[in-house]
Structure formats: C-alpha cells, structure tokens
N, C-alpha and C. Protein backbone atom coordinates (compact mmCIF):
# COMPACT_ATOMS: atom_id res chain seq x y z
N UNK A 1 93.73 126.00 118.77
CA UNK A 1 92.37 126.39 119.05
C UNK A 1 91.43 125.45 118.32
N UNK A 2 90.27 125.04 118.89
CA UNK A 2 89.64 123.94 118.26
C UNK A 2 88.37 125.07 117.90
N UNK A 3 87.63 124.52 116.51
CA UNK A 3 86.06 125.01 115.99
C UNK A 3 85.49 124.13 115.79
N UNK A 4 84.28 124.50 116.66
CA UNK A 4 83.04 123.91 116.67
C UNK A 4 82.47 123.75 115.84
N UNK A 5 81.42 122.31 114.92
CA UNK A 5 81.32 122.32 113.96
C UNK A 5 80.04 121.26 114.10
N UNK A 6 79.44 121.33 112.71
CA UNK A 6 77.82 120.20 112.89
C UNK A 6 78.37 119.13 111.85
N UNK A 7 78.12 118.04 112.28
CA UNK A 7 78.25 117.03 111.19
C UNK A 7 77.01 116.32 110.93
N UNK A 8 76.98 115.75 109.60
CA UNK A 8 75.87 114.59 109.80
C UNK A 8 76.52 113.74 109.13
N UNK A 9 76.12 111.80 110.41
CA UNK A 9 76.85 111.19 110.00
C UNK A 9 75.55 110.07 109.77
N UNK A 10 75.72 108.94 109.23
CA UNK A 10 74.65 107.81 109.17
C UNK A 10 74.78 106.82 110.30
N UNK A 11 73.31 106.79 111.02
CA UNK A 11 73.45 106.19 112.09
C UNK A 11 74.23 105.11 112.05
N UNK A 12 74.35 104.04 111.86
CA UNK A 12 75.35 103.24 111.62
C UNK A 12 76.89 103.35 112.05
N UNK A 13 77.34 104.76 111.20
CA UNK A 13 78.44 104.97 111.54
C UNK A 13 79.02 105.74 112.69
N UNK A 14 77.54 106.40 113.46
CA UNK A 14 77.87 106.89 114.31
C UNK A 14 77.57 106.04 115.31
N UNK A 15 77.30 104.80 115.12
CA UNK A 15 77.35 103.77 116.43
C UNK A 15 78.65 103.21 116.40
N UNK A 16 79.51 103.32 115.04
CA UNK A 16 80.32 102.37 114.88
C UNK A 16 81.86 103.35 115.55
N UNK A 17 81.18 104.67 115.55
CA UNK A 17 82.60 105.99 115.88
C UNK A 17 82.67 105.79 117.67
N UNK A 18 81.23 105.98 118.22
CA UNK A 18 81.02 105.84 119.15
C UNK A 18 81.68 104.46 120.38
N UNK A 19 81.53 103.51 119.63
CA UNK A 19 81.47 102.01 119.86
C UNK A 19 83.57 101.82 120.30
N UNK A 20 83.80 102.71 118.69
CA UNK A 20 85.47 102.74 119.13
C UNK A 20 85.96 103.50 119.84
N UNK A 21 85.76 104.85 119.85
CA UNK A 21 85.68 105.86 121.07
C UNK A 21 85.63 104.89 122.67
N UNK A 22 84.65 104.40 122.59
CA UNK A 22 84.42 103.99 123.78
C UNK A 22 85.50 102.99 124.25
N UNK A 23 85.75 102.36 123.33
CA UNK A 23 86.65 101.40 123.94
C UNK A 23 88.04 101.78 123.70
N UNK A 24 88.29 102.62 123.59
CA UNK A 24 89.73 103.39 123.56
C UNK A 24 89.47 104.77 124.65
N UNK A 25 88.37 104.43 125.43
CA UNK A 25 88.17 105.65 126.62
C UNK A 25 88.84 106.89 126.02
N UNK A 26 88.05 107.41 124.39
CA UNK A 26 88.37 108.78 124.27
C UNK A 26 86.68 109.42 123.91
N UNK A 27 86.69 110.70 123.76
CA UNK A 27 85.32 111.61 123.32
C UNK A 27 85.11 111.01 121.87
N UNK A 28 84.18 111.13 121.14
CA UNK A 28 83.50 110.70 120.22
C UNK A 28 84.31 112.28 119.04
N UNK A 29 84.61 113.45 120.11
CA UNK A 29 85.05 114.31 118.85
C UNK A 29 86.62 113.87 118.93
N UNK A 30 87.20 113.35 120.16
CA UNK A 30 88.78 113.05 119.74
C UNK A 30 88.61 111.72 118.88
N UNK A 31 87.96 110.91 118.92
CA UNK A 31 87.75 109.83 117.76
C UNK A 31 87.88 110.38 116.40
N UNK A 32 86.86 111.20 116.58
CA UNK A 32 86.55 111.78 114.50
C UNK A 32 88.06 112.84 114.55
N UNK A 33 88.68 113.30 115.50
CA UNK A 33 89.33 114.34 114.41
C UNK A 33 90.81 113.21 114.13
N UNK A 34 91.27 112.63 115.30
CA UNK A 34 92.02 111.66 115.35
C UNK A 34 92.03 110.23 113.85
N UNK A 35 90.59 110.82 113.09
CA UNK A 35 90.44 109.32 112.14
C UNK A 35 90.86 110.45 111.40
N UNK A 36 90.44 111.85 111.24
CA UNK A 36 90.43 113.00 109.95
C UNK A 36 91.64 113.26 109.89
N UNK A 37 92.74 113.08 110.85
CA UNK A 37 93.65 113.78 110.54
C UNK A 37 94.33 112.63 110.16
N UNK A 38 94.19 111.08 110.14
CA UNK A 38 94.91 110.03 110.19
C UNK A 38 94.79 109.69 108.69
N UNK A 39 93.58 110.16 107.81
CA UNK A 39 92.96 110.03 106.89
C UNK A 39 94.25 111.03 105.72
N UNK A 40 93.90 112.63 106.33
CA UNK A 40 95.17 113.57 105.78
C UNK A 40 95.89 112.61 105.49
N UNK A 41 96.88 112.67 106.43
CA UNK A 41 98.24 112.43 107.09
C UNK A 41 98.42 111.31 105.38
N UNK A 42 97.27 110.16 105.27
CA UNK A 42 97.44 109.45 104.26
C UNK A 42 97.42 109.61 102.98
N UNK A 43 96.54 110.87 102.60
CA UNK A 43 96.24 111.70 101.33
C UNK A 43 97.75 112.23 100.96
N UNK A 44 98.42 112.66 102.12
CA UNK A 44 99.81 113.61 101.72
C UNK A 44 100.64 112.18 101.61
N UNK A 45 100.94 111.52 102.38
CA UNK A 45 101.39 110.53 101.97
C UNK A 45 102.26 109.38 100.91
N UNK A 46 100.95 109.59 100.17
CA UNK A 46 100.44 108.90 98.98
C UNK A 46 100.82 109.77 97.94
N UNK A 47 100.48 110.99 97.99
CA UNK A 47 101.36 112.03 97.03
C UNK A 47 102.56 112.31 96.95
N UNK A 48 102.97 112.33 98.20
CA UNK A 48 104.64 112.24 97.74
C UNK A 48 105.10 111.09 97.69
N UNK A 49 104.71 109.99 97.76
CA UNK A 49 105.04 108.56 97.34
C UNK A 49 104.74 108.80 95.83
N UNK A 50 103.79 109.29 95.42
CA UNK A 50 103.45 109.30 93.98
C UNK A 50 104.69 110.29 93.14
N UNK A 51 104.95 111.25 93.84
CA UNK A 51 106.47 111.90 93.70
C UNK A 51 107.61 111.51 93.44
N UNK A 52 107.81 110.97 94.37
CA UNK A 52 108.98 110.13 94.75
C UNK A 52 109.07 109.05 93.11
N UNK A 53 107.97 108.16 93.34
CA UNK A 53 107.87 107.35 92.14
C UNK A 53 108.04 108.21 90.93
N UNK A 54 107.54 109.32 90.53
CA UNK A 54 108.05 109.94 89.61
C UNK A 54 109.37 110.09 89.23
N UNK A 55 110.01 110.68 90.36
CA UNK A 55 111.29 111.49 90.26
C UNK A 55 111.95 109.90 89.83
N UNK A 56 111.72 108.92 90.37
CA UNK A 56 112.40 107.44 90.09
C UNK A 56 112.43 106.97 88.82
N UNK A 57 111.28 107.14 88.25
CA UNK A 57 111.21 106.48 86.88
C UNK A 57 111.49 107.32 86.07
N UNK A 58 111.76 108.65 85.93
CA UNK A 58 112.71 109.18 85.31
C UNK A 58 114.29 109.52 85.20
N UNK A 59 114.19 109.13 86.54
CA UNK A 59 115.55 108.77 86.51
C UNK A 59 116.36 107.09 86.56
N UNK A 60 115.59 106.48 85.96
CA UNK A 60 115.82 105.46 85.82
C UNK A 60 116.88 104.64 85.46
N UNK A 61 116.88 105.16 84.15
CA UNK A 61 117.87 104.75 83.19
C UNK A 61 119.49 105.14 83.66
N UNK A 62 119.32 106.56 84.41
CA UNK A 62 120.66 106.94 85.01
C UNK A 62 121.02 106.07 86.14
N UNK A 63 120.02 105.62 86.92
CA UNK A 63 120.18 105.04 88.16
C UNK A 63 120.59 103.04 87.87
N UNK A 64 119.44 102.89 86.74
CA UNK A 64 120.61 101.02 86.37
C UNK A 64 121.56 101.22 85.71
N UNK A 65 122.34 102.49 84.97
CA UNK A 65 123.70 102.28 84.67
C UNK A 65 124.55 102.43 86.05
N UNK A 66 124.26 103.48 86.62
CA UNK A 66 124.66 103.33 88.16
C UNK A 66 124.73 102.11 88.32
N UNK A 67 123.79 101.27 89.24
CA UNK A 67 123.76 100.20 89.50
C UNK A 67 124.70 99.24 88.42
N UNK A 68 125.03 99.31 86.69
CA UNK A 68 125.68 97.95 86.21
C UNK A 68 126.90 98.54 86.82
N UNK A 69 127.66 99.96 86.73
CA UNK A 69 128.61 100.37 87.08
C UNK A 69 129.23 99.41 88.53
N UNK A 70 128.30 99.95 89.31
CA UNK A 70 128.61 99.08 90.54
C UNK A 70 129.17 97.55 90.74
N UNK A 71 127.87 97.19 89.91
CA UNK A 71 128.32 95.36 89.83
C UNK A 71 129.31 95.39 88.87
N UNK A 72 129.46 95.92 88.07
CA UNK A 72 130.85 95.37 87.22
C UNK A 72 132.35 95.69 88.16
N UNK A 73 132.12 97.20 88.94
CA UNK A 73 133.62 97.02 89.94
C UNK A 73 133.39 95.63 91.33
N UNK A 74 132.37 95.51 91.40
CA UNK A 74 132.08 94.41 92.53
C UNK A 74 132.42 93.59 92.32
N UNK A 75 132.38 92.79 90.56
CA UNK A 75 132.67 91.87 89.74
C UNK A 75 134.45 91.79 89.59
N UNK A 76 135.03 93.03 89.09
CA UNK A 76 136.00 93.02 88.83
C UNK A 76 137.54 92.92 89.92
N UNK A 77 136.51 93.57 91.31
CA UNK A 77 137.16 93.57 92.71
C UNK A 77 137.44 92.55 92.97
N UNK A 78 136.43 91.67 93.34
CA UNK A 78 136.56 90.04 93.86
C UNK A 78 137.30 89.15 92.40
N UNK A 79 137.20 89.27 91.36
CA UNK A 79 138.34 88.40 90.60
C UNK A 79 139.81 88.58 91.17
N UNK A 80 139.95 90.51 91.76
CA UNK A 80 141.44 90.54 91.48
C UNK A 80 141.74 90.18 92.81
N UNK A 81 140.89 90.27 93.67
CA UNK A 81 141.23 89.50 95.42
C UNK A 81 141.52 88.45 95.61
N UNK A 82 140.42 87.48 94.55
CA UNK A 82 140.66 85.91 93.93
C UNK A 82 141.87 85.70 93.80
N UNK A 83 142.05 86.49 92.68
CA UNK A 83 143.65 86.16 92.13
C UNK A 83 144.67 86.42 92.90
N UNK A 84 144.65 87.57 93.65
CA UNK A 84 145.74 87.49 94.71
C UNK A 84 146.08 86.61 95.38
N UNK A 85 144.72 86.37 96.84
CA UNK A 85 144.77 85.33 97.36
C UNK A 85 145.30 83.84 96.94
N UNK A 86 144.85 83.86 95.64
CA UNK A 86 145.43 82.10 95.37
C UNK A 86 146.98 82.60 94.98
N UNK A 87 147.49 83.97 94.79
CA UNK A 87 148.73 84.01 94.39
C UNK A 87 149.87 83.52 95.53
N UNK A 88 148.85 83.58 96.63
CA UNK A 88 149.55 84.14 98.04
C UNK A 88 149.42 82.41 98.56
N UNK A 89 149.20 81.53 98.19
CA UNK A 89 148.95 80.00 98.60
C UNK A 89 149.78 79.30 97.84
C-alpha cells in the first residue's frame, strides 16, 4: 500500500529528480522512492559491513594462526611430494 505524502525539495533538485525520471520514462514519485529505498538498502549495508568487520578483527588473531597452520601443512605437503617424486626418478 503506498502513503501519500508532501515533500519540500530545492528547486534545483527537483529539476534534477525530474530531468532523471524523465529519461528513464518513470513518475517523478517512482524516481524519489526508488533513490529512498536505494539510499536504505545502503545505510543497512554499511552496518553490517561494519559488523562483519567487527566480528573479523576480533577474531583475528584466531583466524592468522589458522591461516600459518595452513601454510605450514601446504609447506610441509609439497616438500614430501618433492621428495617422493624425485624418489620415484
């Protein structure tokens, strides 16, 4: 259900809402809610990116021993494949 609503915008910008509206052959109100909700959409966004980055840098320290863990069997894998292989020549 859509509500009807008054805005005031500065002429300027309402030549400039209008101007894109127009050339995307939509209404001047599917323009504004289409920028408002595109605007949201970026506010939430950005917060759980800001989240996310949290939960990361506290878990940091767990996550590059992870990571040396890794490279040291990656490290230790390919020596003993090395060594096979040339055992096998």
């Amino acid at each position: 259900m859509k509500a009807k609503i008054s805005l005031m915008l500065s002429e300027e910008l309402l030549k400039a809402v209008d101007k894109c509206a127009e050339q995307q052959k939509r209404t001047r109100s599917y323009f504004i809610e289409a920028a408002v909700r595109a605007f949201i959409e970026r506010l939430i966004r950005s917060e759980q990116n800001a989240r996310d980055l949290d939960i990361i840098n506290r878990n940091a320290g767990f996550l590059n021993q992870e990571a040396r863990v890794v490279l040291e069997y990656t490290r230790l894998a390919t020596e003993n494949l090395e060594a096979t292989e040339g055992r096998k020549m």
